[in-house]
Protein backbone atom coordinates (compact mmCIF):
# COMPACT_ATOMS: atom_id res chain seq x y z
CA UNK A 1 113.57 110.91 162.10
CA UNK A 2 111.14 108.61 161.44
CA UNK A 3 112.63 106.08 163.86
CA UNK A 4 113.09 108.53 166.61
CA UNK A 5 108.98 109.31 165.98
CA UNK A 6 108.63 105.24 166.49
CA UNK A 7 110.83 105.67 169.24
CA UNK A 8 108.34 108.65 171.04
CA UNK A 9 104.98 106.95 170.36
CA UNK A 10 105.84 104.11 172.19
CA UNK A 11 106.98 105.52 175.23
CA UNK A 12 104.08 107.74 175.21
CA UNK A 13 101.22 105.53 174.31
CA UNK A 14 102.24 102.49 176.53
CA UNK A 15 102.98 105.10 179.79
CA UNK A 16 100.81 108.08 179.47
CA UNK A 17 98.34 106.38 177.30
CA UNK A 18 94.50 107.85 177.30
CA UNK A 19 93.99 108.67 181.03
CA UNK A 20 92.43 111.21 183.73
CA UNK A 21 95.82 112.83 184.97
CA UNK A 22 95.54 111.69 188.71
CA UNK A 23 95.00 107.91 186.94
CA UNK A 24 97.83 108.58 184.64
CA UNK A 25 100.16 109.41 187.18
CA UNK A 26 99.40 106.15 189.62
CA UNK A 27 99.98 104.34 186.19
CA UNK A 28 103.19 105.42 185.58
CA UNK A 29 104.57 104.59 189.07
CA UNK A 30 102.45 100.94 189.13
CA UNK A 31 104.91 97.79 189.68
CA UNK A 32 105.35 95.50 187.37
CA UNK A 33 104.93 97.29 184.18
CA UNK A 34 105.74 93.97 181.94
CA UNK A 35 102.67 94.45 179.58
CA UNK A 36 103.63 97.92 178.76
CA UNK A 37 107.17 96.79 177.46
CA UNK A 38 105.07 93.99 175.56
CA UNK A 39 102.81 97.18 174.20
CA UNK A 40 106.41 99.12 173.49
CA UNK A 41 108.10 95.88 171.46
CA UNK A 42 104.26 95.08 169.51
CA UNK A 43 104.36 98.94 168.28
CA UNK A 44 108.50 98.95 167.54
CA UNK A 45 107.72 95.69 165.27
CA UNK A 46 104.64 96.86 163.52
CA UNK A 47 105.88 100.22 162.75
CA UNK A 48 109.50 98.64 161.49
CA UNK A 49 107.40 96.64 159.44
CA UNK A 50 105.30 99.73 157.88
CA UNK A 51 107.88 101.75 157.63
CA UNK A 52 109.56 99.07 154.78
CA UNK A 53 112.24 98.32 156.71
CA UNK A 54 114.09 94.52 156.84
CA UNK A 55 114.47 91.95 159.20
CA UNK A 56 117.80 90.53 158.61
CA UNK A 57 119.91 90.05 161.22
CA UNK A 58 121.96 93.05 161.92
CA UNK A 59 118.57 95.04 161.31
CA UNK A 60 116.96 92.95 164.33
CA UNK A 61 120.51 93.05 166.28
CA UNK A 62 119.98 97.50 166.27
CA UNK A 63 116.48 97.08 166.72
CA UNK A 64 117.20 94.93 169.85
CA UNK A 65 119.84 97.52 171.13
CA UNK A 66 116.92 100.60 170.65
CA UNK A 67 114.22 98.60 172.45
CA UNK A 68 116.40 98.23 175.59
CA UNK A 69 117.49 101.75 175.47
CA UNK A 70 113.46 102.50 175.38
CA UNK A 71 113.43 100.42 178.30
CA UNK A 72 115.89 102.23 179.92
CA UNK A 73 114.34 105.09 179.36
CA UNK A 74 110.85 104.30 180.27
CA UNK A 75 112.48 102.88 183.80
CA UNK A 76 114.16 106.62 184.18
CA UNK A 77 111.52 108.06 183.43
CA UNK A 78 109.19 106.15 186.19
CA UNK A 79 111.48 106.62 188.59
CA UNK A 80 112.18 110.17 188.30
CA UNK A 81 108.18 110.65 188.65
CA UNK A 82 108.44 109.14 191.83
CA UNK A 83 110.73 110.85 193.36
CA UNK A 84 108.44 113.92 192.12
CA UNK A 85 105.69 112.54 193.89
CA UNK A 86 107.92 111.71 196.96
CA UNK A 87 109.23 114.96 197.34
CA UNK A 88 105.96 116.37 197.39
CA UNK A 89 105.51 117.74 194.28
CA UNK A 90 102.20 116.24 192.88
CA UNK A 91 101.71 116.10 189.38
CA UNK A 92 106.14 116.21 188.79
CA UNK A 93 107.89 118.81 187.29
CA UNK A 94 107.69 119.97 183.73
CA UNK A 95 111.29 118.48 183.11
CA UNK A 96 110.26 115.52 184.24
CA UNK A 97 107.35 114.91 181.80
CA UNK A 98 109.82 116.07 178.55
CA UNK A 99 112.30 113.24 179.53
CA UNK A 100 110.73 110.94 176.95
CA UNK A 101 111.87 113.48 174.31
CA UNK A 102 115.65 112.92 175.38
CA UNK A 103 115.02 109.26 175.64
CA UNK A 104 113.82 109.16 171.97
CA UNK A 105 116.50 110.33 170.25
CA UNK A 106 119.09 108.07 172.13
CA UNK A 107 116.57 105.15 171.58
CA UNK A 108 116.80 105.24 167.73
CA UNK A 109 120.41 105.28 167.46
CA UNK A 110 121.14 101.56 167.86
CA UNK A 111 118.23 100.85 165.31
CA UNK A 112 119.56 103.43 162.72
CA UNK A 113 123.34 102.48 162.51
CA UNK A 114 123.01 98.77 160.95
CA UNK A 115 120.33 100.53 158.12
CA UNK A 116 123.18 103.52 157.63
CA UNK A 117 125.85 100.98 157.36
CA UNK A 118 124.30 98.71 154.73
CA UNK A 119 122.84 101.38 153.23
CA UNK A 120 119.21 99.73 153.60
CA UNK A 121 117.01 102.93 154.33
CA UNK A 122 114.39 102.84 152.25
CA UNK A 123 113.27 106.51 150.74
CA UNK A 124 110.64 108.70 152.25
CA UNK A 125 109.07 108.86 149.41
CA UNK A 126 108.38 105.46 148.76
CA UNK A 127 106.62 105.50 152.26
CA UNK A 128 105.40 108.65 152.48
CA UNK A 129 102.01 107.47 154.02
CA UNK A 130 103.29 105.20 156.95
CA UNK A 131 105.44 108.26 158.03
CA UNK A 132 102.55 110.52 158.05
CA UNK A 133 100.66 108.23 159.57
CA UNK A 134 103.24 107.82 162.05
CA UNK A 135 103.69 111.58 162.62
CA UNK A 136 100.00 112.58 162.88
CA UNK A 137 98.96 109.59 165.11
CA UNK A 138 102.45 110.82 167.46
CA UNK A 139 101.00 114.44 168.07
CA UNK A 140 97.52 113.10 168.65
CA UNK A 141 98.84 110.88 170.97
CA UNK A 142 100.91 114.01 172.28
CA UNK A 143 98.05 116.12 172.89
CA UNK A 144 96.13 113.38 175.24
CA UNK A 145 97.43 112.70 178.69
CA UNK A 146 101.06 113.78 178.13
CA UNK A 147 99.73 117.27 177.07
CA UNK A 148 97.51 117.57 180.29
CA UNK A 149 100.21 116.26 182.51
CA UNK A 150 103.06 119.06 181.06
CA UNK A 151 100.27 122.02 181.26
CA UNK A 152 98.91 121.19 184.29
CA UNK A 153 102.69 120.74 185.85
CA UNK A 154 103.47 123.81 184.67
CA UNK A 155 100.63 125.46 185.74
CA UNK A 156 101.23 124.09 189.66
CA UNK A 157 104.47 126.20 189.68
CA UNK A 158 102.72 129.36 189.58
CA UNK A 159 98.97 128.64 190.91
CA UNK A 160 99.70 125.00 192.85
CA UNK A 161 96.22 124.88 195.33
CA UNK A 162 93.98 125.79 192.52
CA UNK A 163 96.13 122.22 190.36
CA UNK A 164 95.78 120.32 193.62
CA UNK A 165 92.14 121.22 193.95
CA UNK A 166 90.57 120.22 191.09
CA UNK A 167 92.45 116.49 191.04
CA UNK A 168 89.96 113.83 189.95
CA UNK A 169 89.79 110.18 189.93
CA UNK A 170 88.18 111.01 186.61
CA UNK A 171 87.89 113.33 183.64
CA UNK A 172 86.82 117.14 185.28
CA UNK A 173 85.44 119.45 183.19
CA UNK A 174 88.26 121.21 183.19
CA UNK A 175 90.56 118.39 181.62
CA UNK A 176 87.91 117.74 178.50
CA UNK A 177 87.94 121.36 178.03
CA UNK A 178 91.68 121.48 177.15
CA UNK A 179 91.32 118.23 175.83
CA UNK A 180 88.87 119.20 173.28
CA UNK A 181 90.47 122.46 172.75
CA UNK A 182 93.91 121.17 171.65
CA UNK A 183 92.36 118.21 169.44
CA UNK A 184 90.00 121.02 167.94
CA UNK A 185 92.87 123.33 167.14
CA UNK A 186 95.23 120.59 165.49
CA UNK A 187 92.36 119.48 163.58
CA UNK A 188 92.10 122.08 161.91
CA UNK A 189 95.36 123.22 161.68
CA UNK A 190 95.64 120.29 159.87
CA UNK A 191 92.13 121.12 158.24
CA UNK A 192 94.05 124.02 156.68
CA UNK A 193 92.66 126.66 158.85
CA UNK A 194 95.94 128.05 159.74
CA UNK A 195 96.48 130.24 163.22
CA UNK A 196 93.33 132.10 163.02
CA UNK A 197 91.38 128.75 164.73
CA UNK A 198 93.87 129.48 167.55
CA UNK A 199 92.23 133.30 167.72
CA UNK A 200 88.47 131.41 167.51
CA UNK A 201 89.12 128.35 170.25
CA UNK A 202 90.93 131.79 172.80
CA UNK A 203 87.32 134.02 171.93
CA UNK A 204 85.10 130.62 172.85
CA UNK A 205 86.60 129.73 175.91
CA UNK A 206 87.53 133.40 177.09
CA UNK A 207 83.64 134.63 176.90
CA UNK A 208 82.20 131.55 178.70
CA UNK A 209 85.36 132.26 181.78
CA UNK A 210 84.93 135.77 181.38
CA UNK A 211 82.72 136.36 184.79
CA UNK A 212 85.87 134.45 186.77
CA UNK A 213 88.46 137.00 185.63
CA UNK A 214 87.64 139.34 188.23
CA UNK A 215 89.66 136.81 190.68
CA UNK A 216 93.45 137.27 189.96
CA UNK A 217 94.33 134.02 190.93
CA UNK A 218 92.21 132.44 188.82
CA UNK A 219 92.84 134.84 185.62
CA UNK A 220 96.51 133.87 186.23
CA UNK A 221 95.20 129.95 186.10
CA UNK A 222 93.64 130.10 183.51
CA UNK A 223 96.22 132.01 181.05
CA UNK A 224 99.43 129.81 182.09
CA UNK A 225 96.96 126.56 181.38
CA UNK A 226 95.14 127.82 178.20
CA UNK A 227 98.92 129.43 176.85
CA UNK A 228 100.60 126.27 177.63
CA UNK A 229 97.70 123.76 176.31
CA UNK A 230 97.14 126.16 172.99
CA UNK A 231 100.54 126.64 172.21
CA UNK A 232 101.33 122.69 172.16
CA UNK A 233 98.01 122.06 170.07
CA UNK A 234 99.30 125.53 167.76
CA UNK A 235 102.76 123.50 167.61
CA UNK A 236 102.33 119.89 166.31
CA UNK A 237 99.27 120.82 164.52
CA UNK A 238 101.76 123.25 162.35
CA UNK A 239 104.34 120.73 162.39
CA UNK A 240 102.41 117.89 161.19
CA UNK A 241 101.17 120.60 158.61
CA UNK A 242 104.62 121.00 156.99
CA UNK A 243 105.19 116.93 157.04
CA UNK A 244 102.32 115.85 155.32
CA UNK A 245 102.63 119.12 152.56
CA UNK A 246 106.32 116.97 151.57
């Protein structure tokens, strides 16, 4: 698990990264994309190194094999965003955004068979703190551009001019709104304030939107986005929750 979490972070922090969604999404499809696999093989090493594993030989050999399935991956996964883009369909489908959760899985397999084999893996308990580190940076990470990306995708099925509208070269209102919303609930999810913050972040941004309802279209808007964006935060933050109460 813990390899398949290194796996995710550094497909998702070296090509979603921190970005305006209209930025993120020329990013991904940029040529040339040599210093992300630099970023990908810096953050496989480091967090091999945290997470007390060694660097012997047949260790390196599966951690070789996983770094050019991530690769692999992170080359399907710009190319299937283009032909998203190509086939008119602006911010890609939702599927398309979830690949790097297949990839991960299929990433860590070459780097966990040499550690099964010679029985190598060191506890979770005797690194407890670099996997909940690991885990709690992931969903942050999650909830940034990748988050935006998936709700707003999601959203341009149902309500697509009001998506294509609002596309900025920079952070709209909009975007730090469900930005700040999802950090605020999984902080204090993880704060311990359990599903009622959920209830509290809905009332807030329901009462200041309230006036808008009257317009269909935009009620509908703004109750796939806020469902979508909420239910991610709701999701890690509990699932993070569990993980560090081990």
């Amino acid at each position: 698990m813990e390899l398949v979490g290194l796996s995710l972070l550094a497909l998702i922090v070296t090509e979603y990264g921190f970005r305006p969604r209209k930025a993120a999404l020329r990013w991904l499809v940029a040529p040339r994309p040599w210093g992300r696999s630099l970023a990908r093989l810096a953050i496989w090493t480091v967090g091999w190194w945290a997470l007390g594993l060694r660097f012997e030989p047949l260790d390196i050999a599966g951690l070789a094999g996983s770094i050019v399935l991530g690769e692999g991956g992170a080359l399907g996964l710009r190319r299937a965003i283009r032909n998203d883009l190509a086939r008119k369909i602006p911010h890609a489908r939702v599927r398309t955004h979830f690949l790097p959760l297949l990839v991960a899985p299929l990433a860590s397999m070459p780097a966990s068979v040499p550690l099964l084999v010679n029985r190598q893996w060191v506890p979770i308990g005797e690194h407890t703190l670099a996997i909940r580190i690991l885990f709690t940076l992931l969903a942050f990470c999650l909830l940034w551009t990748w988050a935006t990306l998936v709700t707003v995708s999601l959203v341009a099925v149902a309500r697509p001019r009001q998506v294509v509208d609002g596309a900025t070269e920079n952070l709209g209102a909009g975007e730090i709104i469900g930005l700040l919303e999802r950090l605020l609930i999984y902080l204090l999810i993880l704060g311990g304030g359990g599903l009622t913050t959920v209830g509290f972040v809905v009332a807030a941004k329901s009462a200041a939107r309230f006036p808008q309802f009257k317009d269909p279209a935009f009620a509908e808007y703004f109750l796939i986005g806020s469902l979508t964006s909420m239910g991610m935060a709701t999701a890690l933050g509990l699932a993070v929750q569990q993980l560090l109460a081990l």
